[in-house]
C-alpha atoms as a PDB file:
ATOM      1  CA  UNK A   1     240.517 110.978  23.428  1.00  0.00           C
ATOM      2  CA  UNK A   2     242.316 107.848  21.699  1.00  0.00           C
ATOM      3  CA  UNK A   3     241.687 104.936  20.078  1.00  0.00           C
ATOM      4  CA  UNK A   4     243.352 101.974  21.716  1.00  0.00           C
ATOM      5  CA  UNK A   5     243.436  99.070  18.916  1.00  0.00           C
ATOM      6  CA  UNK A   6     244.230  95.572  20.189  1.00  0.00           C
ATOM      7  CA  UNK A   7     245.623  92.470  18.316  1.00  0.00           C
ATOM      8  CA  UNK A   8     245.430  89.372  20.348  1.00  0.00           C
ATOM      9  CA  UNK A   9     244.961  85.399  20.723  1.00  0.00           C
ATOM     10  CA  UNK A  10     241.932  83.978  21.158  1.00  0.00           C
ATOM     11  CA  UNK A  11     242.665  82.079  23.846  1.00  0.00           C
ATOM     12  CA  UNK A  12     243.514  84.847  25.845  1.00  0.00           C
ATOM     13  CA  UNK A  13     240.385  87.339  25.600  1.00  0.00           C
ATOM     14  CA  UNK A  14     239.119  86.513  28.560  1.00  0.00           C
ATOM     15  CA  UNK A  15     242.186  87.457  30.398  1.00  0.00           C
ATOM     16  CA  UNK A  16     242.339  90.598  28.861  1.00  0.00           C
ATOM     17  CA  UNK A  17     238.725  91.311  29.590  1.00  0.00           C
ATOM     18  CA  UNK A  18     239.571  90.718  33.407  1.00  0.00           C
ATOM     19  CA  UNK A  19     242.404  92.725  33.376  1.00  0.00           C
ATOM     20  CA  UNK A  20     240.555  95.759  31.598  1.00  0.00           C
ATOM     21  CA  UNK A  21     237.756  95.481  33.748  1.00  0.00           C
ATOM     22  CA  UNK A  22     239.813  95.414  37.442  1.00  0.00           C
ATOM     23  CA  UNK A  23     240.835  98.621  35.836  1.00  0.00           C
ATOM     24  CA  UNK A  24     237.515 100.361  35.488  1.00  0.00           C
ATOM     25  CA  UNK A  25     237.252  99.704  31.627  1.00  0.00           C
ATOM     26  CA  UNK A  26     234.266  98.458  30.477  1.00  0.00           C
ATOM     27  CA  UNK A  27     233.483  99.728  26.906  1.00  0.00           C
ATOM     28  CA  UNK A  28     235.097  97.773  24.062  1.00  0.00           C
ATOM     29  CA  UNK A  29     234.161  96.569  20.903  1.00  0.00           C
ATOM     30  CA  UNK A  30     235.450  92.694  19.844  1.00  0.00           C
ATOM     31  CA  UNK A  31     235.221  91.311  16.585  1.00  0.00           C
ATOM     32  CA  UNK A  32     236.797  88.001  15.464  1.00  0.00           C
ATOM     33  CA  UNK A  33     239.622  88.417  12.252  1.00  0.00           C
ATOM     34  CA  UNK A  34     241.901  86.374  10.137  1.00  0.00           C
ATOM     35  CA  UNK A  35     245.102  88.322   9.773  1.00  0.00           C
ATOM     36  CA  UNK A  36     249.269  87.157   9.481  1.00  0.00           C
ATOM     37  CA  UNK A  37     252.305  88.695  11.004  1.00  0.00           C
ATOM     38  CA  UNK A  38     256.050  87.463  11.816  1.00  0.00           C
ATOM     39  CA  UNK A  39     254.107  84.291  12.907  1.00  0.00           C
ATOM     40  CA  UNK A  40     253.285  83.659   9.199  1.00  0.00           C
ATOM     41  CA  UNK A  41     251.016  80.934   9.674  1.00  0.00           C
ATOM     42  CA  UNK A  42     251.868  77.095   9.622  1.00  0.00           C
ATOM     43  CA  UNK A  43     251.079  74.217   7.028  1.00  0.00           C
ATOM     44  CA  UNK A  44     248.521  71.271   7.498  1.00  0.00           C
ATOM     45  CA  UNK A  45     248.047  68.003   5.737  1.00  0.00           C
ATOM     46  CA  UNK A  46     244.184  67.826   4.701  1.00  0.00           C
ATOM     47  CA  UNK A  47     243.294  64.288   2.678  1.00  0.00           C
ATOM     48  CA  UNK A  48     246.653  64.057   2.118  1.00  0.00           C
ATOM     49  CA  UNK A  49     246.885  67.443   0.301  1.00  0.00           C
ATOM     50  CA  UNK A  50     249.544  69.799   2.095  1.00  0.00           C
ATOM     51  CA  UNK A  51     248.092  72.872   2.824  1.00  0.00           C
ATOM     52  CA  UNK A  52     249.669  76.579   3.708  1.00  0.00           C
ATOM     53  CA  UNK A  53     247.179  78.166   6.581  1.00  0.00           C
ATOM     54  CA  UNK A  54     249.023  81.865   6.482  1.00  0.00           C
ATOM     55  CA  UNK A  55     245.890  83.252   8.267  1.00  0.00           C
ATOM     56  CA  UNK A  56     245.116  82.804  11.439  1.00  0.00           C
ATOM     57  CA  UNK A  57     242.666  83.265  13.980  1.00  0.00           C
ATOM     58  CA  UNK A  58     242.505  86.661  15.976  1.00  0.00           C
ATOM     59  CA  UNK A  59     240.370  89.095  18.422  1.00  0.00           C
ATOM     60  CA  UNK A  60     240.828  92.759  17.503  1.00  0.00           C
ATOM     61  CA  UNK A  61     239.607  94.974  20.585  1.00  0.00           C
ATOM     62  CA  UNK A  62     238.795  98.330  20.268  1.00  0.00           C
ATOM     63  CA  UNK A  63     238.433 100.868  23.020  1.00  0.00           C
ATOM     64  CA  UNK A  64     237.790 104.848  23.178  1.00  0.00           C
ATOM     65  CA  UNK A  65     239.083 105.776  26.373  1.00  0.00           C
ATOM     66  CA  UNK A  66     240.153 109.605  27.645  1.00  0.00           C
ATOM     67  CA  UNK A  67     244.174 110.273  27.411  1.00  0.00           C
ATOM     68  CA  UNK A  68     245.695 109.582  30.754  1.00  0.00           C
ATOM     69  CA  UNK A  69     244.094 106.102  30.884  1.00  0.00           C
ATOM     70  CA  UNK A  70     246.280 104.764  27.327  1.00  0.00           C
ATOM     71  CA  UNK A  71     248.965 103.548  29.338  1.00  0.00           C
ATOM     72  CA  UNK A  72     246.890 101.869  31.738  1.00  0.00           C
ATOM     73  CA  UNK A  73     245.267  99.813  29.054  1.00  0.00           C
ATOM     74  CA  UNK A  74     248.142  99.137  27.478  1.00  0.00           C
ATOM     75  CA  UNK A  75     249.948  97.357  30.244  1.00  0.00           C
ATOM     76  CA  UNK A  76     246.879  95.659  31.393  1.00  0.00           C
ATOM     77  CA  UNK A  77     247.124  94.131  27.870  1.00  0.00           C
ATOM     78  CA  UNK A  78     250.418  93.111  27.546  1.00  0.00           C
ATOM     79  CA  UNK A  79     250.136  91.653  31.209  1.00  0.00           C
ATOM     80  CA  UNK A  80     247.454  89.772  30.098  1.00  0.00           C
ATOM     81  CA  UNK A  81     248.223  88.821  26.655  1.00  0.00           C
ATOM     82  CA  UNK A  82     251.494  87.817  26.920  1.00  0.00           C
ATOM     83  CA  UNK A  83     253.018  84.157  26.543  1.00  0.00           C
ATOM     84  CA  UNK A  84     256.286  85.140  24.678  1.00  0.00           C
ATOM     85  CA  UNK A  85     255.770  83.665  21.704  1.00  0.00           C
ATOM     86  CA  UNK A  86     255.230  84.965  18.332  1.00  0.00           C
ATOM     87  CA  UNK A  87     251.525  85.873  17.341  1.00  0.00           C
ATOM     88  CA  UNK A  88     251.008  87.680  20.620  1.00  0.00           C
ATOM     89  CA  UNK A  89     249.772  90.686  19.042  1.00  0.00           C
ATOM     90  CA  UNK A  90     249.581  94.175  18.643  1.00  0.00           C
ATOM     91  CA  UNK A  91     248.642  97.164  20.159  1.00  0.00           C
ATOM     92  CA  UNK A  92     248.260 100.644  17.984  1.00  0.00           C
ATOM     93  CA  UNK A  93     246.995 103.565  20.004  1.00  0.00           C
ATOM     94  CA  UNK A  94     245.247 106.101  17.069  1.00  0.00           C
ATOM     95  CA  UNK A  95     243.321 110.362  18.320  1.00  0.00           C
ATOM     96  CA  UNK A  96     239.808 110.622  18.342  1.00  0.00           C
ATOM     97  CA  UNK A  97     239.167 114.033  16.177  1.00  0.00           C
ATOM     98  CA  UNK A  98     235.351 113.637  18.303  1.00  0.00           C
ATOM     99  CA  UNK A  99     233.105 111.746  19.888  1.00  0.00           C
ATOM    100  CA  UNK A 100     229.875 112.107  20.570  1.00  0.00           C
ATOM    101  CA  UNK A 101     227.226 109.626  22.583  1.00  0.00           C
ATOM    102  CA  UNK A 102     223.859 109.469  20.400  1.00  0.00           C
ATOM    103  CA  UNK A 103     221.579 109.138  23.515  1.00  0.00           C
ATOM    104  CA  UNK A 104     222.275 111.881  25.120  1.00  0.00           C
ATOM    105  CA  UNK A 105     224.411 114.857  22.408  1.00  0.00           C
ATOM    106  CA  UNK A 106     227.419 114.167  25.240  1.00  0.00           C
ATOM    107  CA  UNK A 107     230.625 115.493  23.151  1.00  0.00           C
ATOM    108  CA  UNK A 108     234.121 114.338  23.788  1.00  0.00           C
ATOM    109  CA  UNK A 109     233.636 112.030  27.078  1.00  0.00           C
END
């Protein structure tokens, strides 16, 4: 199993949840992060107070899926995610050592 860790604009988590699901995949886990890459961030005038913003809004999306599905996700992503400008995202792809479903004792699905 793997461990399919997504970076991505907020804007486009919807689209990515479309995509995923016209593939079959369901299961995900979304939180909501602050986090800085080559975009870097931007500055803002507050009160007339310049201010450096050099984290920004993003979804991280986590999925366990079975091996010969990774590359699926992955382009579904990208197709998705994509508008060709910096602060797209990321996507890292770690093994699962185990997993097991609490319900039921199911090992490894």
């Amino acid at each position: 199993m793997k461990l399919v860790i997504v970076y991505i604009r907020p804007e486009k988590l919807n689209a990515v949840k479309q995509a995923l699901y016209s593939k079959g995949i369901y299961s995900m886990s979304v939180t909501n992060i602050l986090g800085c890459g080559r975009q870097k961030g931007f500055t803002e005038t507050y009160r007339g107070v310049v201010m450096e913003m050099n984290l920004l809004k993003k979804i991280r999306i986590e999925i366990g899926i079975k091996d010969e599905l990774v590359d699926t996700v992955i382009e579904s992503v990208k197709s998705a995610a994509q508008t060709g400008k910096e602060g797209d995202g990321m996507v890292f792809v770690q093994d699962i050592a185990k997993a097991v479903r609490i319900r039921t004792g199911e090992e490894n699905l």
